[in-house]
C-alpha atoms as a PDB file:
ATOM      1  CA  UNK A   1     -32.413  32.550 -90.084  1.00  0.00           C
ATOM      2  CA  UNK A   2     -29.847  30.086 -90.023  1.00  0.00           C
ATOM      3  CA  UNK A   3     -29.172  28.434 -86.476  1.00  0.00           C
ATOM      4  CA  UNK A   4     -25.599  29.348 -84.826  1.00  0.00           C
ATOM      5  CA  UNK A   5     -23.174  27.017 -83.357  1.00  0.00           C
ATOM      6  CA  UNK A   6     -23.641  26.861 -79.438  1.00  0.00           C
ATOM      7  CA  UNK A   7     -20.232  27.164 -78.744  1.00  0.00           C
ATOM      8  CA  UNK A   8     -17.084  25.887 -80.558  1.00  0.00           C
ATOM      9  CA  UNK A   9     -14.133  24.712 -78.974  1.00  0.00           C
ATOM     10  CA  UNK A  10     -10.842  24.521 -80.158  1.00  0.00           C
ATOM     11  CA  UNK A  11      -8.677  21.876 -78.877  1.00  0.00           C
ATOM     12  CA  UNK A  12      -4.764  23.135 -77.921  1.00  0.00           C
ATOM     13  CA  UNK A  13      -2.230  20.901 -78.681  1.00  0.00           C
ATOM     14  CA  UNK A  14      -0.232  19.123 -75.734  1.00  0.00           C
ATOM     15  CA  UNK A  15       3.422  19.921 -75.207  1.00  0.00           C
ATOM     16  CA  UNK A  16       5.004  17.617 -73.445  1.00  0.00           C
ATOM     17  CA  UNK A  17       8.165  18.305 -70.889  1.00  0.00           C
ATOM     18  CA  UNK A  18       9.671  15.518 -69.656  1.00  0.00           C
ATOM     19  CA  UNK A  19      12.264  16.203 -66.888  1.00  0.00           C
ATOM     20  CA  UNK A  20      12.951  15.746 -63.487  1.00  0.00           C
ATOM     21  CA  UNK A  21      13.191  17.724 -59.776  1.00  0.00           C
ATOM     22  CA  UNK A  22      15.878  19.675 -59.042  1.00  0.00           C
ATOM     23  CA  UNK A  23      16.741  20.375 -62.873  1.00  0.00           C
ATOM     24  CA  UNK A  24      17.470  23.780 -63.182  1.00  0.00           C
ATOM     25  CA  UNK A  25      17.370  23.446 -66.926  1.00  0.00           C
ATOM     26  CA  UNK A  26      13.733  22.241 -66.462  1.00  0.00           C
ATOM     27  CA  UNK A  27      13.408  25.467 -64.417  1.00  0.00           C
ATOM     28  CA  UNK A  28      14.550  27.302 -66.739  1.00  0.00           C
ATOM     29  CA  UNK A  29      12.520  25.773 -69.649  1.00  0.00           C
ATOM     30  CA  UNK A  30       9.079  25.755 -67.081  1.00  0.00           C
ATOM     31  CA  UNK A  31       9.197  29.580 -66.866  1.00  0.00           C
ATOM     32  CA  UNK A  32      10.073  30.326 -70.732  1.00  0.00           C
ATOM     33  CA  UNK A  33       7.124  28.469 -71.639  1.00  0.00           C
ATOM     34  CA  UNK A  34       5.107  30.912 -69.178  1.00  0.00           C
ATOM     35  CA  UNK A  35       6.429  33.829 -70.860  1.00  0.00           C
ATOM     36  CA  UNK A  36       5.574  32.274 -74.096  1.00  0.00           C
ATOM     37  CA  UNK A  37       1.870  31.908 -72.807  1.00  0.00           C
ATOM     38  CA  UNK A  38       1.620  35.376 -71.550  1.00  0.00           C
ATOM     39  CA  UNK A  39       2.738  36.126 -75.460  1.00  0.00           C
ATOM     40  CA  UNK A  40      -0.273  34.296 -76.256  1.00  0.00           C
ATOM     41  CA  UNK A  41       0.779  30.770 -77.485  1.00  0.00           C
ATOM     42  CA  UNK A  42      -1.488  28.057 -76.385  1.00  0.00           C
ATOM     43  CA  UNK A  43      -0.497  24.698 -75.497  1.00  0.00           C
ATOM     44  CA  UNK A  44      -1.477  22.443 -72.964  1.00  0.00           C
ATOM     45  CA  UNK A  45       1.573  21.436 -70.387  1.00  0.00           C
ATOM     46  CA  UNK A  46       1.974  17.871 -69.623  1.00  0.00           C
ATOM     47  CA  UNK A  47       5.201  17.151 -67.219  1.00  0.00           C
ATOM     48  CA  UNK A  48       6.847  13.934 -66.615  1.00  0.00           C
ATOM     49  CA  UNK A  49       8.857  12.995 -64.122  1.00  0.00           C
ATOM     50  CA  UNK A  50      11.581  10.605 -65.422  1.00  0.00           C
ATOM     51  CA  UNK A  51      12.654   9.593 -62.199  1.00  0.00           C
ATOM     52  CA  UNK A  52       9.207   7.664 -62.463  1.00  0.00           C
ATOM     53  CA  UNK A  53       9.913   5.246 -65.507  1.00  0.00           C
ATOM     54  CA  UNK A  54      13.499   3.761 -65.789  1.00  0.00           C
ATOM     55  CA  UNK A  55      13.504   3.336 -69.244  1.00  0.00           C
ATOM     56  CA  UNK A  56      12.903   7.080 -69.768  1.00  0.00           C
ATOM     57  CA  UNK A  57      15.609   7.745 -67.008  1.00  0.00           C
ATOM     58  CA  UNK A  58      17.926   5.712 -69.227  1.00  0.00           C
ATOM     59  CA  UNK A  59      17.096   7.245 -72.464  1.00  0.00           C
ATOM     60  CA  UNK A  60      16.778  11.349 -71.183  1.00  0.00           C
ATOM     61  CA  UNK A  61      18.671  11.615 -68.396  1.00  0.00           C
ATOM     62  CA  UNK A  62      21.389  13.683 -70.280  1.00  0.00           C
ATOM     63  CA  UNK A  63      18.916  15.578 -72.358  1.00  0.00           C
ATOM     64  CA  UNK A  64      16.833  17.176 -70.010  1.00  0.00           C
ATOM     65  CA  UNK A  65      14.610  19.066 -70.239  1.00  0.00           C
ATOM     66  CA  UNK A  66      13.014  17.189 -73.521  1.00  0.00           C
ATOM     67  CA  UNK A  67      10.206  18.747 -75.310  1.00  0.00           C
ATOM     68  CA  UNK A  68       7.852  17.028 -77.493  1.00  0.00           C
ATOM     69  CA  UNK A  69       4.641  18.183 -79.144  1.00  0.00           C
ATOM     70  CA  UNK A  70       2.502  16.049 -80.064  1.00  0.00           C
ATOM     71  CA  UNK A  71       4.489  13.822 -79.609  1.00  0.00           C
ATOM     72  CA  UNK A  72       7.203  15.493 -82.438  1.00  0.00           C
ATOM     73  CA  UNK A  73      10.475  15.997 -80.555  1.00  0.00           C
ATOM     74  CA  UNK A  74      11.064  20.018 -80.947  1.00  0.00           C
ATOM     75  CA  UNK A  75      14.062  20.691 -78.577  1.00  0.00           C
ATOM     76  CA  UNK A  76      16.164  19.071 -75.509  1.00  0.00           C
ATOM     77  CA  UNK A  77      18.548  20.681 -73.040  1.00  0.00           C
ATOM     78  CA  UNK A  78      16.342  23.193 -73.178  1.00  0.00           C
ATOM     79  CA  UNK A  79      13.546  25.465 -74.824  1.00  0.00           C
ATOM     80  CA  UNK A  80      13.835  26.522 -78.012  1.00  0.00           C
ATOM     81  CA  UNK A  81      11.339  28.898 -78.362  1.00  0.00           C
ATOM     82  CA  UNK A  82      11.632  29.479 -82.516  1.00  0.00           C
ATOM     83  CA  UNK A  83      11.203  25.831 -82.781  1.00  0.00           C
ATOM     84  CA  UNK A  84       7.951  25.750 -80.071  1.00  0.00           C
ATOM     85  CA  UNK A  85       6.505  28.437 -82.341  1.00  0.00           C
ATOM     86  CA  UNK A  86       6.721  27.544 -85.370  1.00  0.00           C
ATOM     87  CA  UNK A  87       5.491  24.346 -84.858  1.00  0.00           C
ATOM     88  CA  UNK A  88       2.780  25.869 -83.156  1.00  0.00           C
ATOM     89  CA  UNK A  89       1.911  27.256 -85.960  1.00  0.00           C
ATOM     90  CA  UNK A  90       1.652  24.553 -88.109  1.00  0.00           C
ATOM     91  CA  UNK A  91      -0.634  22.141 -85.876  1.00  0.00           C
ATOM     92  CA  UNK A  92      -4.238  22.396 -86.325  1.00  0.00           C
ATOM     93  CA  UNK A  93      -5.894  23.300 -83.207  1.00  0.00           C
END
């Protein structure tokens, strides 16, 4: 008999929203990725405040709501969903 693996985890990969309170955009974007969860994509959700870090204030303040995974930039002023997915489906997990 050959011994079986206890468990084996599989790591998601991070998505990254960066954004800011009262952004309905970021809203907007916040419940599409739910959607897109209940669909069965897995990701793990990281949100950053901009209004935290003046350089990134600066730099996405018109952009808003940018989304990076991995640290790839996949889409600003929004979700886009085709992009989140098929670069999804490219990143080993």
């Amino acid at each position: 008999m050959s011994p079986r693996a206890a468990s084996t985890s599989v790591a998601v990969p991070t998505l990254t929203m960066f954004g800011r309170s009262g952004c309905h955009l970021c809203d907007e974007a916040r419940a599409q990725l739910s959607e897109l969860r209940l669909e069965g994509l897995a990701f793990e959700l990281v949100e950053v405040d901009i209004e935290g870090d003046p350089g990134l204030h600066h730099e996405l303040l018109e952009l808003i709501p940018v989304l990076e995974l991995e640290g790839e930039r996949i889409s600003v002023l929004g979700l886009d969903a085709n992009a989140l997915r098929r670069r999804l489906a490219t990143v080993d997990g």
